[in-house]
PDB file of N, CA and C in Angstrom:
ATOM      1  N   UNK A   1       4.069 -17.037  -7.295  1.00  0.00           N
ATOM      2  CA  UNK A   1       3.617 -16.248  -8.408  1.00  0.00           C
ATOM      3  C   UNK A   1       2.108 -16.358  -8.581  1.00  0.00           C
ATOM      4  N   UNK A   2       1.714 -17.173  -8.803  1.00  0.00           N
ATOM      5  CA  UNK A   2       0.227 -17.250  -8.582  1.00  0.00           C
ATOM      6  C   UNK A   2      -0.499 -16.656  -7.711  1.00  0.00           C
ATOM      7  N   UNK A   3      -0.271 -16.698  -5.846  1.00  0.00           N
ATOM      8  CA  UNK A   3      -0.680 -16.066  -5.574  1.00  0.00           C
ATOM      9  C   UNK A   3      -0.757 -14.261  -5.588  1.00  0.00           C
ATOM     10  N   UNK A   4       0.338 -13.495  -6.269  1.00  0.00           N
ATOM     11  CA  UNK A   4       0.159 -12.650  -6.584  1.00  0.00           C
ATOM     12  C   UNK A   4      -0.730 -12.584  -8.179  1.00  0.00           C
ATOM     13  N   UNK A   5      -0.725 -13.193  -8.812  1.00  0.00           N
ATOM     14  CA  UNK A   5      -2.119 -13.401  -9.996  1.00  0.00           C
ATOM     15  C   UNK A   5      -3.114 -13.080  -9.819  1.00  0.00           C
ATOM     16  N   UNK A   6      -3.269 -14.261  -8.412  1.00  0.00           N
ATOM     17  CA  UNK A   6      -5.036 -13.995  -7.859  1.00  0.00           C
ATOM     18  C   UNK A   6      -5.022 -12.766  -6.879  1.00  0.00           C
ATOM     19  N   UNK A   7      -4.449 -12.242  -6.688  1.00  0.00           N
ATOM     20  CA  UNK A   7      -4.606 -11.105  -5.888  1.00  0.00           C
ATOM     21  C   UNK A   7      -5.125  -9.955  -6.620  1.00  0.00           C
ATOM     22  N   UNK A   8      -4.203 -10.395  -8.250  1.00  0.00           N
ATOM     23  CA  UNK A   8      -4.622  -9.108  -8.939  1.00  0.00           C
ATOM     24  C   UNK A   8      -5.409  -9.176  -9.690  1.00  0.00           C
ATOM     25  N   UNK A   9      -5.815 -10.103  -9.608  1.00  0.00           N
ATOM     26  CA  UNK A   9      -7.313 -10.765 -10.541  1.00  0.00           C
ATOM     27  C   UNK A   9      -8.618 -10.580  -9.829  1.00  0.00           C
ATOM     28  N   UNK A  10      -8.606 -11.031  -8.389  1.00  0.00           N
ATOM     29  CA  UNK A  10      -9.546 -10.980  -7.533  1.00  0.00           C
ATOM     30  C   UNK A  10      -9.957  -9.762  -7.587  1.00  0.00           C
ATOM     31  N   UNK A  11     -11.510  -9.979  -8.347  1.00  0.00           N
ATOM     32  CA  UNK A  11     -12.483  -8.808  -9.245  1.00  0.00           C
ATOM     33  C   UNK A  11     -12.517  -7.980  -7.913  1.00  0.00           C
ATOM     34  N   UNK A  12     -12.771  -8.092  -6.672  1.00  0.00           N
ATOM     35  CA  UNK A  12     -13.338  -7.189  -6.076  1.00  0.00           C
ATOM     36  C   UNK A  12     -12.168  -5.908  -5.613  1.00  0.00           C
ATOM     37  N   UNK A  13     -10.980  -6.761  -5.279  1.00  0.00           N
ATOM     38  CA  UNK A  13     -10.095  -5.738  -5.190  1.00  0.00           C
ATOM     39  C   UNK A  13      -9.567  -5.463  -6.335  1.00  0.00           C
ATOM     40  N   UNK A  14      -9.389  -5.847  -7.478  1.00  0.00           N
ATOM     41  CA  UNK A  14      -9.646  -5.294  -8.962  1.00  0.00           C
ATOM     42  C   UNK A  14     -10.359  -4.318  -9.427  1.00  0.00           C
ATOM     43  N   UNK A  15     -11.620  -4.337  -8.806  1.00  0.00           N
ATOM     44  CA  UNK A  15     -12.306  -3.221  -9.070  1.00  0.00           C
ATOM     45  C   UNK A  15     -11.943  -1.908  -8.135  1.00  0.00           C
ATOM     46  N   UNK A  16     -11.817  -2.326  -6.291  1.00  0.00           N
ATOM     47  CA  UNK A  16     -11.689  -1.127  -5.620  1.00  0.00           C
ATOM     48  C   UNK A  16     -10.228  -0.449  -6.242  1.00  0.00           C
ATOM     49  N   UNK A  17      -9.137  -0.780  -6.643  1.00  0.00           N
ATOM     50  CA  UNK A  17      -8.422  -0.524  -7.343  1.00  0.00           C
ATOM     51  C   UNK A  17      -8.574   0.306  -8.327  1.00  0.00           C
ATOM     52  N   UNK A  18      -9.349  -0.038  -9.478  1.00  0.00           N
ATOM     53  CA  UNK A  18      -9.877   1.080 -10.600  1.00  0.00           C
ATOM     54  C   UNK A  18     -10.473   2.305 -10.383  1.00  0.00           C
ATOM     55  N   UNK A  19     -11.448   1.645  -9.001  1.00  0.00           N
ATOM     56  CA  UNK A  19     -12.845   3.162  -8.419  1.00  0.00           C
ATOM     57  C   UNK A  19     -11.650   3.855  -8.016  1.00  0.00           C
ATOM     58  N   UNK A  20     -10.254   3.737  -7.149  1.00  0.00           N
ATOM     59  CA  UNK A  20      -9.217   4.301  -6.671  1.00  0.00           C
ATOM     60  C   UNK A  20      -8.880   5.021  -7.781  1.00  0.00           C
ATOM     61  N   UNK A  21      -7.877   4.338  -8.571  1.00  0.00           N
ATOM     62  CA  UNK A  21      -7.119   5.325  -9.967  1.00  0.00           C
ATOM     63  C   UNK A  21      -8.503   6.057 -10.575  1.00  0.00           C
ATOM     64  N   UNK A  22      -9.886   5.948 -10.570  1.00  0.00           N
ATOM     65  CA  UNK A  22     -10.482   6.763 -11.593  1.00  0.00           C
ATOM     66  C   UNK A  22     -10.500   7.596 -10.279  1.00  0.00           C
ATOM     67  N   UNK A  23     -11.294   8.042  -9.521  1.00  0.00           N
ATOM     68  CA  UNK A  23     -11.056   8.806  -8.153  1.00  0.00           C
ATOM     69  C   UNK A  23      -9.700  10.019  -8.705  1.00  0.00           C
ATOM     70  N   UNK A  24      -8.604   9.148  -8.144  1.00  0.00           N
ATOM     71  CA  UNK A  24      -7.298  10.221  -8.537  1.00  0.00           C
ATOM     72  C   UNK A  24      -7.488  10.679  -9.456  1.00  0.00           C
ATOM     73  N   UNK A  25      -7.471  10.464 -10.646  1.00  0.00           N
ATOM     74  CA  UNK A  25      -7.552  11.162 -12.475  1.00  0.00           C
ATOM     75  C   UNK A  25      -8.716  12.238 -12.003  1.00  0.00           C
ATOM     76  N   UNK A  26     -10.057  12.020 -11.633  1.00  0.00           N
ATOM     77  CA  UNK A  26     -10.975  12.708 -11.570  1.00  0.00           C
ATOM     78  C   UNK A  26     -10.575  13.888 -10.772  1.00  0.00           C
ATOM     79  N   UNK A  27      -9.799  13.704  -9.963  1.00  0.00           N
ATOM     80  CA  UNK A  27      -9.742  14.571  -8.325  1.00  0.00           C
ATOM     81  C   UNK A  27      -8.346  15.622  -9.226  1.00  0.00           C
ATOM     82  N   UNK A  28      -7.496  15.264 -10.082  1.00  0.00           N
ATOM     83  CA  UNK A  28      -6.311  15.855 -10.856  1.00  0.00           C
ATOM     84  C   UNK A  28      -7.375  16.915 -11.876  1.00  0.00           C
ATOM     85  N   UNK A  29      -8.456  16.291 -12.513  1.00  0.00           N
ATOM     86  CA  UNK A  29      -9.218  17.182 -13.656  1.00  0.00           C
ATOM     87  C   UNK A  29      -9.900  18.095 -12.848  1.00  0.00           C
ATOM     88  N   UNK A  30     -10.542  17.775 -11.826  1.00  0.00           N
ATOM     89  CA  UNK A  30     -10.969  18.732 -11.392  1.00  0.00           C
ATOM     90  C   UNK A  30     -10.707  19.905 -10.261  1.00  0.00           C
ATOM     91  N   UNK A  31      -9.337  19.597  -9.863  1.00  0.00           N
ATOM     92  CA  UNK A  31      -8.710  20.489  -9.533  1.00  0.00           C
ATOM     93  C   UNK A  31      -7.588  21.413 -10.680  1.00  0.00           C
ATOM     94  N   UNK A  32      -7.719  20.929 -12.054  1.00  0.00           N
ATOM     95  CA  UNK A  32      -7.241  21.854 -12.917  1.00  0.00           C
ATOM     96  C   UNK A  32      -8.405  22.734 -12.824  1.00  0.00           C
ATOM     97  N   UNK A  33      -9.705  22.247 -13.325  1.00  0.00           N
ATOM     98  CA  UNK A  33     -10.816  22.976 -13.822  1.00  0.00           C
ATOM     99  C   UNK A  33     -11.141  23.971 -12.553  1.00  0.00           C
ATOM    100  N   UNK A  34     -10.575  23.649 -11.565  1.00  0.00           N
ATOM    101  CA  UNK A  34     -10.614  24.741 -10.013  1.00  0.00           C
ATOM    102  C   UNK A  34      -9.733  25.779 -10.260  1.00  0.00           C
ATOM    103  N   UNK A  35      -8.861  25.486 -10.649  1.00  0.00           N
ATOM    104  CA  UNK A  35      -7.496  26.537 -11.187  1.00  0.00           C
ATOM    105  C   UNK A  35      -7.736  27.225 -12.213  1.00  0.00           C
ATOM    106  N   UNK A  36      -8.377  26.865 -13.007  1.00  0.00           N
ATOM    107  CA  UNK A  36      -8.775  28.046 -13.927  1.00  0.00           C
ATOM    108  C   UNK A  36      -9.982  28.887 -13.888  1.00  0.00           C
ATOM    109  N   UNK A  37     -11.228  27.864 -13.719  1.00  0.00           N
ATOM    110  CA  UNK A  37     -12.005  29.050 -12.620  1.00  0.00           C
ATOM    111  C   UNK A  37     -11.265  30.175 -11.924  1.00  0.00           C
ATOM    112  N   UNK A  38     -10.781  29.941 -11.024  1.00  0.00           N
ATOM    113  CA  UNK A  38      -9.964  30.627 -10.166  1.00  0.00           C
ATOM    114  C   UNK A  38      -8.640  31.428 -10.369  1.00  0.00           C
ATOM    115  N   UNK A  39      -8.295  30.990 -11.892  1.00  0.00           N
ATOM    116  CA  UNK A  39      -7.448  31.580 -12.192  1.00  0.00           C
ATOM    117  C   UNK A  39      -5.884  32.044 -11.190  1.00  0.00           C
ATOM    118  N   UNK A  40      -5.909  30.594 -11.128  1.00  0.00           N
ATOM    119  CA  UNK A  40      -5.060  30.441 -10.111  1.00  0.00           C
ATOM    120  C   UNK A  40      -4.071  29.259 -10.302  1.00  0.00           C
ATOM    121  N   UNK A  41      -3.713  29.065 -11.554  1.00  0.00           N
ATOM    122  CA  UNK A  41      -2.634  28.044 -12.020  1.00  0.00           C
ATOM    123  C   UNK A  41      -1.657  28.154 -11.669  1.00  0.00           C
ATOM    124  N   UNK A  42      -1.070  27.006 -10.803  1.00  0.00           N
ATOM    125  CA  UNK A  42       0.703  27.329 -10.325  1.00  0.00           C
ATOM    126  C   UNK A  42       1.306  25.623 -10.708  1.00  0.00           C
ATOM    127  N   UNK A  43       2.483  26.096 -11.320  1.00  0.00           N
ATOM    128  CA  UNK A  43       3.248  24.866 -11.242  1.00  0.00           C
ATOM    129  C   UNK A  43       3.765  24.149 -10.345  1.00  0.00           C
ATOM    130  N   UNK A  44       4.042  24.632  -9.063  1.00  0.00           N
ATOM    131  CA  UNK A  44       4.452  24.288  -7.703  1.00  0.00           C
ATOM    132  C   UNK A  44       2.845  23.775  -6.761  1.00  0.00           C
ATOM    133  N   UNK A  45       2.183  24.269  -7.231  1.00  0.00           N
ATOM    134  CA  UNK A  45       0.556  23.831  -6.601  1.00  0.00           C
ATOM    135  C   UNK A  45       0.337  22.179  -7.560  1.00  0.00           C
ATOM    136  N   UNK A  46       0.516  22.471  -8.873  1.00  0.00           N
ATOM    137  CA  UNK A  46       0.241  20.938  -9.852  1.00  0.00           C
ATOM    138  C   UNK A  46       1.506  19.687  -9.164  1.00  0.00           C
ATOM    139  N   UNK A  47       2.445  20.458  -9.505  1.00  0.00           N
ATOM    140  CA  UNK A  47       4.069  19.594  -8.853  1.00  0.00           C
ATOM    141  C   UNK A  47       2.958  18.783  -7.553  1.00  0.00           C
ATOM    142  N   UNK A  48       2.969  19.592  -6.282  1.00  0.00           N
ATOM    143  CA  UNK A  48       2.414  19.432  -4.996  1.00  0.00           C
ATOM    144  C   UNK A  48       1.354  17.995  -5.091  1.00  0.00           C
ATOM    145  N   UNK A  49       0.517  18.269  -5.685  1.00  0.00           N
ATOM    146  CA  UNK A  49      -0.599  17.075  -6.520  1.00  0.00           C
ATOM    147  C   UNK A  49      -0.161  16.079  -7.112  1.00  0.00           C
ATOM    148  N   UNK A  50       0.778  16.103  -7.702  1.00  0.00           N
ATOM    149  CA  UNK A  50       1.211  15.164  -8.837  1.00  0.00           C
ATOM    150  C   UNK A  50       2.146  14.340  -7.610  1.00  0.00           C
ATOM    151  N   UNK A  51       2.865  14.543  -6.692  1.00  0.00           N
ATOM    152  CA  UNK A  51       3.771  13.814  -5.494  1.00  0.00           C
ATOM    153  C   UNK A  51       2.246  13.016  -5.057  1.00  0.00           C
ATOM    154  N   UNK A  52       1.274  14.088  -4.256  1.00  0.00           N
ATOM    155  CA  UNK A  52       0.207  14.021  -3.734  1.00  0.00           C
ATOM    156  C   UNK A  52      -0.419  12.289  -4.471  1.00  0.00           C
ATOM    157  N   UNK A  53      -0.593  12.252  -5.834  1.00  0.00           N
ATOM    158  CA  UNK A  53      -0.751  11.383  -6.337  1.00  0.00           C
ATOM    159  C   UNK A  53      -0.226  10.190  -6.380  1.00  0.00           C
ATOM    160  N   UNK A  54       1.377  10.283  -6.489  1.00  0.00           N
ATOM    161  CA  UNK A  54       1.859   9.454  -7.311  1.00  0.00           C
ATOM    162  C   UNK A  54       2.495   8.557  -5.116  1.00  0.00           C
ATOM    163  N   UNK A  55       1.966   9.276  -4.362  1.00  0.00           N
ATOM    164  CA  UNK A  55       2.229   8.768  -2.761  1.00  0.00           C
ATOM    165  C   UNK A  55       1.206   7.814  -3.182  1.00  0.00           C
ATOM    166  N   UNK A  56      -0.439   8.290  -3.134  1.00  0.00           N
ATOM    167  CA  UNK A  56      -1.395   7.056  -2.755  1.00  0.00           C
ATOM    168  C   UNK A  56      -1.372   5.963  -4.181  1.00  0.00           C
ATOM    169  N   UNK A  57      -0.790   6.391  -5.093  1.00  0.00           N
ATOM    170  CA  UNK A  57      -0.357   4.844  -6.254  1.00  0.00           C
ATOM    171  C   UNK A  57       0.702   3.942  -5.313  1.00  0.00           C
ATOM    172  N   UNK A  58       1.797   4.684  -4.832  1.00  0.00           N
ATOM    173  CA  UNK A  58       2.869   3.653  -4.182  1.00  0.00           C
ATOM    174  C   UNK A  58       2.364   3.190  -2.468  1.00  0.00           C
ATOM    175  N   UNK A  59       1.168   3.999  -1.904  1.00  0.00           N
ATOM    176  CA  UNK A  59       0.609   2.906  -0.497  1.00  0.00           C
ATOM    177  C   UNK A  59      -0.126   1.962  -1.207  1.00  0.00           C
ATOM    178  N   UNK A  60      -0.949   2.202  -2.099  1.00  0.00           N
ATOM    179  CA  UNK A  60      -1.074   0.962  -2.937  1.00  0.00           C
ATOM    180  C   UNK A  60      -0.866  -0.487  -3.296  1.00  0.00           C
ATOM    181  N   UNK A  61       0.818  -0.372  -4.409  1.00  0.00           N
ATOM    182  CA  UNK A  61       1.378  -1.033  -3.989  1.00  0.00           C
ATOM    183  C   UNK A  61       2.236  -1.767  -2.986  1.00  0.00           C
ATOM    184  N   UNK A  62       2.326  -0.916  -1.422  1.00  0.00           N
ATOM    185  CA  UNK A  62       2.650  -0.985  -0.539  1.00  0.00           C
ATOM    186  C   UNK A  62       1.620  -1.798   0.176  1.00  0.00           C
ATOM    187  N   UNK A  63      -0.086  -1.579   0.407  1.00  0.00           N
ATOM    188  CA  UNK A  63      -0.888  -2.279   0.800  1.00  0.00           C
ATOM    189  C   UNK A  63      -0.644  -3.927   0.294  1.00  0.00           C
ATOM    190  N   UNK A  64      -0.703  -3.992  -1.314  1.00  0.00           N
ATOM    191  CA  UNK A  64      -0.909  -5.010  -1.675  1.00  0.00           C
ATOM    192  C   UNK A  64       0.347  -6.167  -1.420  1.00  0.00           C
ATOM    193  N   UNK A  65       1.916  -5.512  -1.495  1.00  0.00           N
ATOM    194  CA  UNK A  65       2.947  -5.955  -1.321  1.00  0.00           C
ATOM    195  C   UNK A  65       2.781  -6.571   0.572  1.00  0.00           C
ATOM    196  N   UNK A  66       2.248  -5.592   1.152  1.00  0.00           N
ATOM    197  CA  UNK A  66       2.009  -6.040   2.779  1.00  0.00           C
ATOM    198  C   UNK A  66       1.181  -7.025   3.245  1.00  0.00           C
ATOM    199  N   UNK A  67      -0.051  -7.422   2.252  1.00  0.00           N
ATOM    200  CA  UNK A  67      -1.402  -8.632   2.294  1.00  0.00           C
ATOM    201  C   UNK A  67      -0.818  -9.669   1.631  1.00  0.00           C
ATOM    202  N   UNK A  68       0.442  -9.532   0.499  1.00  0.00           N
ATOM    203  CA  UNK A  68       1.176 -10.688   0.205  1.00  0.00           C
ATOM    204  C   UNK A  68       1.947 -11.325   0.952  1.00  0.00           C
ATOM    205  N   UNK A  69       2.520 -10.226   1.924  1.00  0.00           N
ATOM    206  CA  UNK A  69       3.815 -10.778   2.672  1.00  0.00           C
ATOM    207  C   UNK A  69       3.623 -11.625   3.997  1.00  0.00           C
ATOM    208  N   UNK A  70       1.755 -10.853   4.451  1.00  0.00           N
ATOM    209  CA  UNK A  70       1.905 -11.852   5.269  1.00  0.00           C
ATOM    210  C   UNK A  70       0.173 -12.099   5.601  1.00  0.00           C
ATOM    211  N   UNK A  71       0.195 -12.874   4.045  1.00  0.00           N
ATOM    212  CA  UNK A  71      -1.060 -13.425   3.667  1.00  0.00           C
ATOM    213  C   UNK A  71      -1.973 -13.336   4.375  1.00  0.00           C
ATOM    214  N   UNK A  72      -2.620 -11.833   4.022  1.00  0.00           N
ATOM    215  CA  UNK A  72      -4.206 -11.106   4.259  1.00  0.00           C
ATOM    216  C   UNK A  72      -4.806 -10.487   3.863  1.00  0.00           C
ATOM    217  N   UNK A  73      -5.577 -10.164   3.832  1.00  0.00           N
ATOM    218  CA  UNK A  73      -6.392  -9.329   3.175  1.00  0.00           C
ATOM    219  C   UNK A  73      -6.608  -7.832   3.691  1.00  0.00           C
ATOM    220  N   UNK A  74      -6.104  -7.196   3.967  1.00  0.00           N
ATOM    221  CA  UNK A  74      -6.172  -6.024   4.968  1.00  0.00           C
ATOM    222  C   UNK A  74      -5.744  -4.589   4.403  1.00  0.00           C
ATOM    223  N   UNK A  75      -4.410  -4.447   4.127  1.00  0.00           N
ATOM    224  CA  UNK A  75      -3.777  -3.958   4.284  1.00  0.00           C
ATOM    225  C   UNK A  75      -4.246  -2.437   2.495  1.00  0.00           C
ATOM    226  N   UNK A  76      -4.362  -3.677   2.049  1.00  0.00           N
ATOM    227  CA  UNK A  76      -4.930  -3.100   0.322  1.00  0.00           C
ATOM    228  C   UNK A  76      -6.113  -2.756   0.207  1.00  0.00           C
ATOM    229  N   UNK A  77      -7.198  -3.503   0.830  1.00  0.00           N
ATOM    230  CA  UNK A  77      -8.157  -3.253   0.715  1.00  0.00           C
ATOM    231  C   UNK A  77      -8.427  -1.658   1.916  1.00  0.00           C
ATOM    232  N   UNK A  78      -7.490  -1.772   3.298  1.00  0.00           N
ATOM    233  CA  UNK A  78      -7.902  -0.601   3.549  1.00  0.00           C
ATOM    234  C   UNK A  78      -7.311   0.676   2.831  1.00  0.00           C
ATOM    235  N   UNK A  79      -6.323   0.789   2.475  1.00  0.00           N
ATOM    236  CA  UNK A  79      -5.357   2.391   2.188  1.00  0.00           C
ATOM    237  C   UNK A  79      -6.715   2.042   0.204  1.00  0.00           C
ATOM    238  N   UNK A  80      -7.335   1.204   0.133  1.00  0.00           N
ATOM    239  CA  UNK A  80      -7.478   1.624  -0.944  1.00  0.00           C
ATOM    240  C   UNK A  80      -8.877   2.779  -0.717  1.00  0.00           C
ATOM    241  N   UNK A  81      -9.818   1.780   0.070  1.00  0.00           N
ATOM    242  CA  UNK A  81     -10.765   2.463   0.996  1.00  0.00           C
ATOM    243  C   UNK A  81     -10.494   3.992   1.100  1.00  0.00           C
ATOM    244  N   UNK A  82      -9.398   4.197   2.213  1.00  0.00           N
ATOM    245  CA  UNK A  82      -9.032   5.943   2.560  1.00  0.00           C
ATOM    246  C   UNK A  82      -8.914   6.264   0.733  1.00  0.00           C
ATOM    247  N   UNK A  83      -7.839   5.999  -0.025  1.00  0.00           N
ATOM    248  CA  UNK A  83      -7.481   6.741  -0.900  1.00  0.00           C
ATOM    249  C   UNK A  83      -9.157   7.182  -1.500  1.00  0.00           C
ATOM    250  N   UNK A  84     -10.041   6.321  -1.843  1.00  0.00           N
ATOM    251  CA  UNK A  84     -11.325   6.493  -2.575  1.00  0.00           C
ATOM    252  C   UNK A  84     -12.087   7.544  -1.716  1.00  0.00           C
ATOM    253  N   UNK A  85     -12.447   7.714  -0.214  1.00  0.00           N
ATOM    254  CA  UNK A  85     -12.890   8.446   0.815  1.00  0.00           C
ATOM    255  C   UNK A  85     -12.204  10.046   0.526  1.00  0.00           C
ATOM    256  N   UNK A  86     -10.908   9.954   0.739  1.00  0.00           N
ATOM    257  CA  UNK A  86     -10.256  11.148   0.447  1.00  0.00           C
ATOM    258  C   UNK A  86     -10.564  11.602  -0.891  1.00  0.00           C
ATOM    259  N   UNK A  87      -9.941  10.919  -2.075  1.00  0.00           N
ATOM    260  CA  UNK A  87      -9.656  11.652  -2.947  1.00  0.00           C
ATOM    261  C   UNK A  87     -11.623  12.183  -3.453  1.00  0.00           C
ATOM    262  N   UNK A  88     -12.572  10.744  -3.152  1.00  0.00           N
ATOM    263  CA  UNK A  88     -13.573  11.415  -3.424  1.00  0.00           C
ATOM    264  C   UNK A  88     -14.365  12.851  -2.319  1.00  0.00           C
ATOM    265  N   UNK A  89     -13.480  13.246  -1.188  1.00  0.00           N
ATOM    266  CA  UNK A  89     -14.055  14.709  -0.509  1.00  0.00           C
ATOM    267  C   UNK A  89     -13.631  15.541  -1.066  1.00  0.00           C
ATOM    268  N   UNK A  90     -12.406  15.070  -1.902  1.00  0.00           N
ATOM    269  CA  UNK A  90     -11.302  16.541  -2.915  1.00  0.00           C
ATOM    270  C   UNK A  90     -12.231  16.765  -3.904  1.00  0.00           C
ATOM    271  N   UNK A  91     -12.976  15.639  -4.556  1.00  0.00           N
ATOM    272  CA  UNK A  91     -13.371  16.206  -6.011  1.00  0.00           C
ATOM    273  C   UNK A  91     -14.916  16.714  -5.653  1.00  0.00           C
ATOM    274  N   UNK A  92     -15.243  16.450  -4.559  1.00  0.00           N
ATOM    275  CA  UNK A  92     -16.792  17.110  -4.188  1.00  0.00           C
ATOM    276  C   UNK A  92     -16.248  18.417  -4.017  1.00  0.00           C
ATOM    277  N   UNK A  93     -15.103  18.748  -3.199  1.00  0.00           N
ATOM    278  CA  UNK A  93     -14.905  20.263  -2.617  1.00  0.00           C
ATOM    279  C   UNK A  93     -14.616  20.993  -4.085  1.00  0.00           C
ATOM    280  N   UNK A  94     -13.955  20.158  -4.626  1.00  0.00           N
ATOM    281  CA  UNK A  94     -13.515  21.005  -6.253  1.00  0.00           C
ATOM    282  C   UNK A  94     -14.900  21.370  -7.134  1.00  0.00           C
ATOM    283  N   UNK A  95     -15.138  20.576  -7.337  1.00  0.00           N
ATOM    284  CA  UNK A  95     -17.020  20.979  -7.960  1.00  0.00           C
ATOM    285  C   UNK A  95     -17.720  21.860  -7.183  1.00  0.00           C
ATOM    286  N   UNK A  96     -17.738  21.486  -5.722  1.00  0.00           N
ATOM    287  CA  UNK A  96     -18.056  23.145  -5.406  1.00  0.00           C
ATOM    288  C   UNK A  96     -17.670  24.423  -5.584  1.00  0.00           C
ATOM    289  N   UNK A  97     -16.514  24.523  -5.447  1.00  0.00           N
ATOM    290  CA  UNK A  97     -15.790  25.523  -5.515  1.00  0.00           C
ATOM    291  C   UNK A  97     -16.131  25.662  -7.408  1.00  0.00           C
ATOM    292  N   UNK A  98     -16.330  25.086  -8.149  1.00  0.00           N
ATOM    293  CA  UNK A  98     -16.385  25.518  -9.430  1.00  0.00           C
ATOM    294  C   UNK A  98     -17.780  25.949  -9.254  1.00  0.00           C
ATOM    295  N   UNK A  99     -18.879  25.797  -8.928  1.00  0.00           N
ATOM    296  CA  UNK A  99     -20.121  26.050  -8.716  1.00  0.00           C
ATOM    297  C   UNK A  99     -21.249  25.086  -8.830  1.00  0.00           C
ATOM    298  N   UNK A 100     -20.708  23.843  -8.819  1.00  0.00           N
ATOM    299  CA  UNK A 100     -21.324  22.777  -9.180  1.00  0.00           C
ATOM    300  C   UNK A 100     -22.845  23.032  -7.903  1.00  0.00           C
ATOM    301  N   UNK A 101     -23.633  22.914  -7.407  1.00  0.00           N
ATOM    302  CA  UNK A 101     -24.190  22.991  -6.595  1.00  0.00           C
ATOM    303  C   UNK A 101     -24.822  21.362  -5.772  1.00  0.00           C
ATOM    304  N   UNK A 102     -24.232  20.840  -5.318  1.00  0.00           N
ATOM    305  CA  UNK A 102     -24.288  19.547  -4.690  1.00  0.00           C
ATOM    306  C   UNK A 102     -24.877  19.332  -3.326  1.00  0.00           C
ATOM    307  N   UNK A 103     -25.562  18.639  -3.042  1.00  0.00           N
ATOM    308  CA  UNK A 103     -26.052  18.169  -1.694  1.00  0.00           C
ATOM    309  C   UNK A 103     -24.666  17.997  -0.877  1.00  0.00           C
ATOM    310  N   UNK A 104     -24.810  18.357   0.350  1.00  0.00           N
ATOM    311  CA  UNK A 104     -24.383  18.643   1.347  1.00  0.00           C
ATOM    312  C   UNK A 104     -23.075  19.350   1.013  1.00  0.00           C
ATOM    313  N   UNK A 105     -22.365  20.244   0.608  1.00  0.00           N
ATOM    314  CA  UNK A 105     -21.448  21.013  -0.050  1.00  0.00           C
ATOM    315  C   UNK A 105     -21.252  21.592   1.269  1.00  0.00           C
ATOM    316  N   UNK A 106     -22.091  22.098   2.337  1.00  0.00           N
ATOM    317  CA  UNK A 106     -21.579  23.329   3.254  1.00  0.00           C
ATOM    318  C   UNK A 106     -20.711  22.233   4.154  1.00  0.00           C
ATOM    319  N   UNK A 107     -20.989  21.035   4.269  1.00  0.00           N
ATOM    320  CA  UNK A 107     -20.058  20.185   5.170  1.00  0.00           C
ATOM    321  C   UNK A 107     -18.567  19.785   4.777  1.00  0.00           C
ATOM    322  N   UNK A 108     -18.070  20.369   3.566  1.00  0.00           N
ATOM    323  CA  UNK A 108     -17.329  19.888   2.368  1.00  0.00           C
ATOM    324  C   UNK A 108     -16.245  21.225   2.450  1.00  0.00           C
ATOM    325  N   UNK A 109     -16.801  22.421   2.991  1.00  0.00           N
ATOM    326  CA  UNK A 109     -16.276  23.607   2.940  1.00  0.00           C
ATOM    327  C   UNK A 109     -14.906  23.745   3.704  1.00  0.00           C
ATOM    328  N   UNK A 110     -13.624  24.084   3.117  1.00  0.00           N
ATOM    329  CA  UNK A 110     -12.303  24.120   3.688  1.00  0.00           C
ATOM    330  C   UNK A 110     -12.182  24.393   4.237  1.00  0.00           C
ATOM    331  N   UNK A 111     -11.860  24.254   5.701  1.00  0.00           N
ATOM    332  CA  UNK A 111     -11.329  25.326   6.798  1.00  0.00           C
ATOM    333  C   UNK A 111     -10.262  25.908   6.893  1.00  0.00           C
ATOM    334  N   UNK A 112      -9.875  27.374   7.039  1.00  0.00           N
ATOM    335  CA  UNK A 112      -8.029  27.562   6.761  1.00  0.00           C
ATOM    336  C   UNK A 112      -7.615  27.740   8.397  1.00  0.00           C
ATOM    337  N   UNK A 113      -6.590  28.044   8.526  1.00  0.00           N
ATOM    338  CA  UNK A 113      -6.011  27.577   9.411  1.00  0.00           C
ATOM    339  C   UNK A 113      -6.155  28.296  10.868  1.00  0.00           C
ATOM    340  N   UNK A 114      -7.086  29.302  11.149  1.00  0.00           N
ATOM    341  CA  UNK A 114      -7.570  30.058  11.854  1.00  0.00           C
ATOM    342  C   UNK A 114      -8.496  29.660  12.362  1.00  0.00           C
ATOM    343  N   UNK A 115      -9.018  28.296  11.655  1.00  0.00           N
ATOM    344  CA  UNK A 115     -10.258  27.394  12.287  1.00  0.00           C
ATOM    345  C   UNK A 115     -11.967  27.987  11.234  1.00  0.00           C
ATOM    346  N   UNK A 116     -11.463  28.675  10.933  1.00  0.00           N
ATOM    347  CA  UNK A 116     -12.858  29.665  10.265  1.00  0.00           C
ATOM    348  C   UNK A 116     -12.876  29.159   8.746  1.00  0.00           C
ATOM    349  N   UNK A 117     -13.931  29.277   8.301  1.00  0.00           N
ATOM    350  CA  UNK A 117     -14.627  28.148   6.966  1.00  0.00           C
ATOM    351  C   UNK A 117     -14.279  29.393   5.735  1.00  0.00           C
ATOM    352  N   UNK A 118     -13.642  29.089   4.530  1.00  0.00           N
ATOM    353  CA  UNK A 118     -13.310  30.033   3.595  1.00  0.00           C
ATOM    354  C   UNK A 118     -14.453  30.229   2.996  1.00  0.00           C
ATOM    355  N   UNK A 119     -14.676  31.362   2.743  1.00  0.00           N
ATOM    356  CA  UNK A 119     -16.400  31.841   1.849  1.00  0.00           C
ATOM    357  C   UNK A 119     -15.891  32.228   0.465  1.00  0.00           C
TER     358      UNK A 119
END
């Protein structure tokens, strides 16, 4: 028991943890605020997100349950890494797309599935 304490105490992955969940919340607001710009609200698009979400909360606890089981440090600290990487390219592409105007935005631009960059 303890060592799961200090695992969840240990400020640093304590913190990459938080930058993670604020990341998600941020990357959820601002893909509403994309949807209404866009005027393009779907319940099956939010549904889609909300799984989307509630996957990188449970690799999460999956990372951290896996660095317990066989005492390392690895496993949490990386999927927390990707989740923060990812979810922070979603909320840059979403601010663009709202009009936010951001440094390097054209590298950020979606490609659909034809290989060609959506304008």
């Amino acid at each position: 028991m303890e060592i799961i304490y200090k695992g969840i105490t240990d400020s640093s992955i304590r913190n990459l943890i938080i930058v993670s969940l604020i990341m998600i919340f941020t990357d959820i607001i601002t893909g509403y605020l994309k949807a209404i710009k866009n005027k393009k609200i779907n319940s099956s698009i939010s549904r889609d997100g909300y799984i989307k979400k509630v996957g990188w909360i449970i690799a999460i606890i999956f990372g951290f349950i896996m660095d317990y089981i066989l005492n390392i440090s690895l496993f949490l600290k990386g999927t927390v890494f990707v989740s923060i990487a990812t979810e922070g390219m979603s909320i840059y592409e979403n601010l663009s797309e709202i009009g936010v105007k951001l440094p390097f935005s054209k590298y950020f631009e979606k490609v659909n599935e034809g290989g060609e960059k959506n304008e």
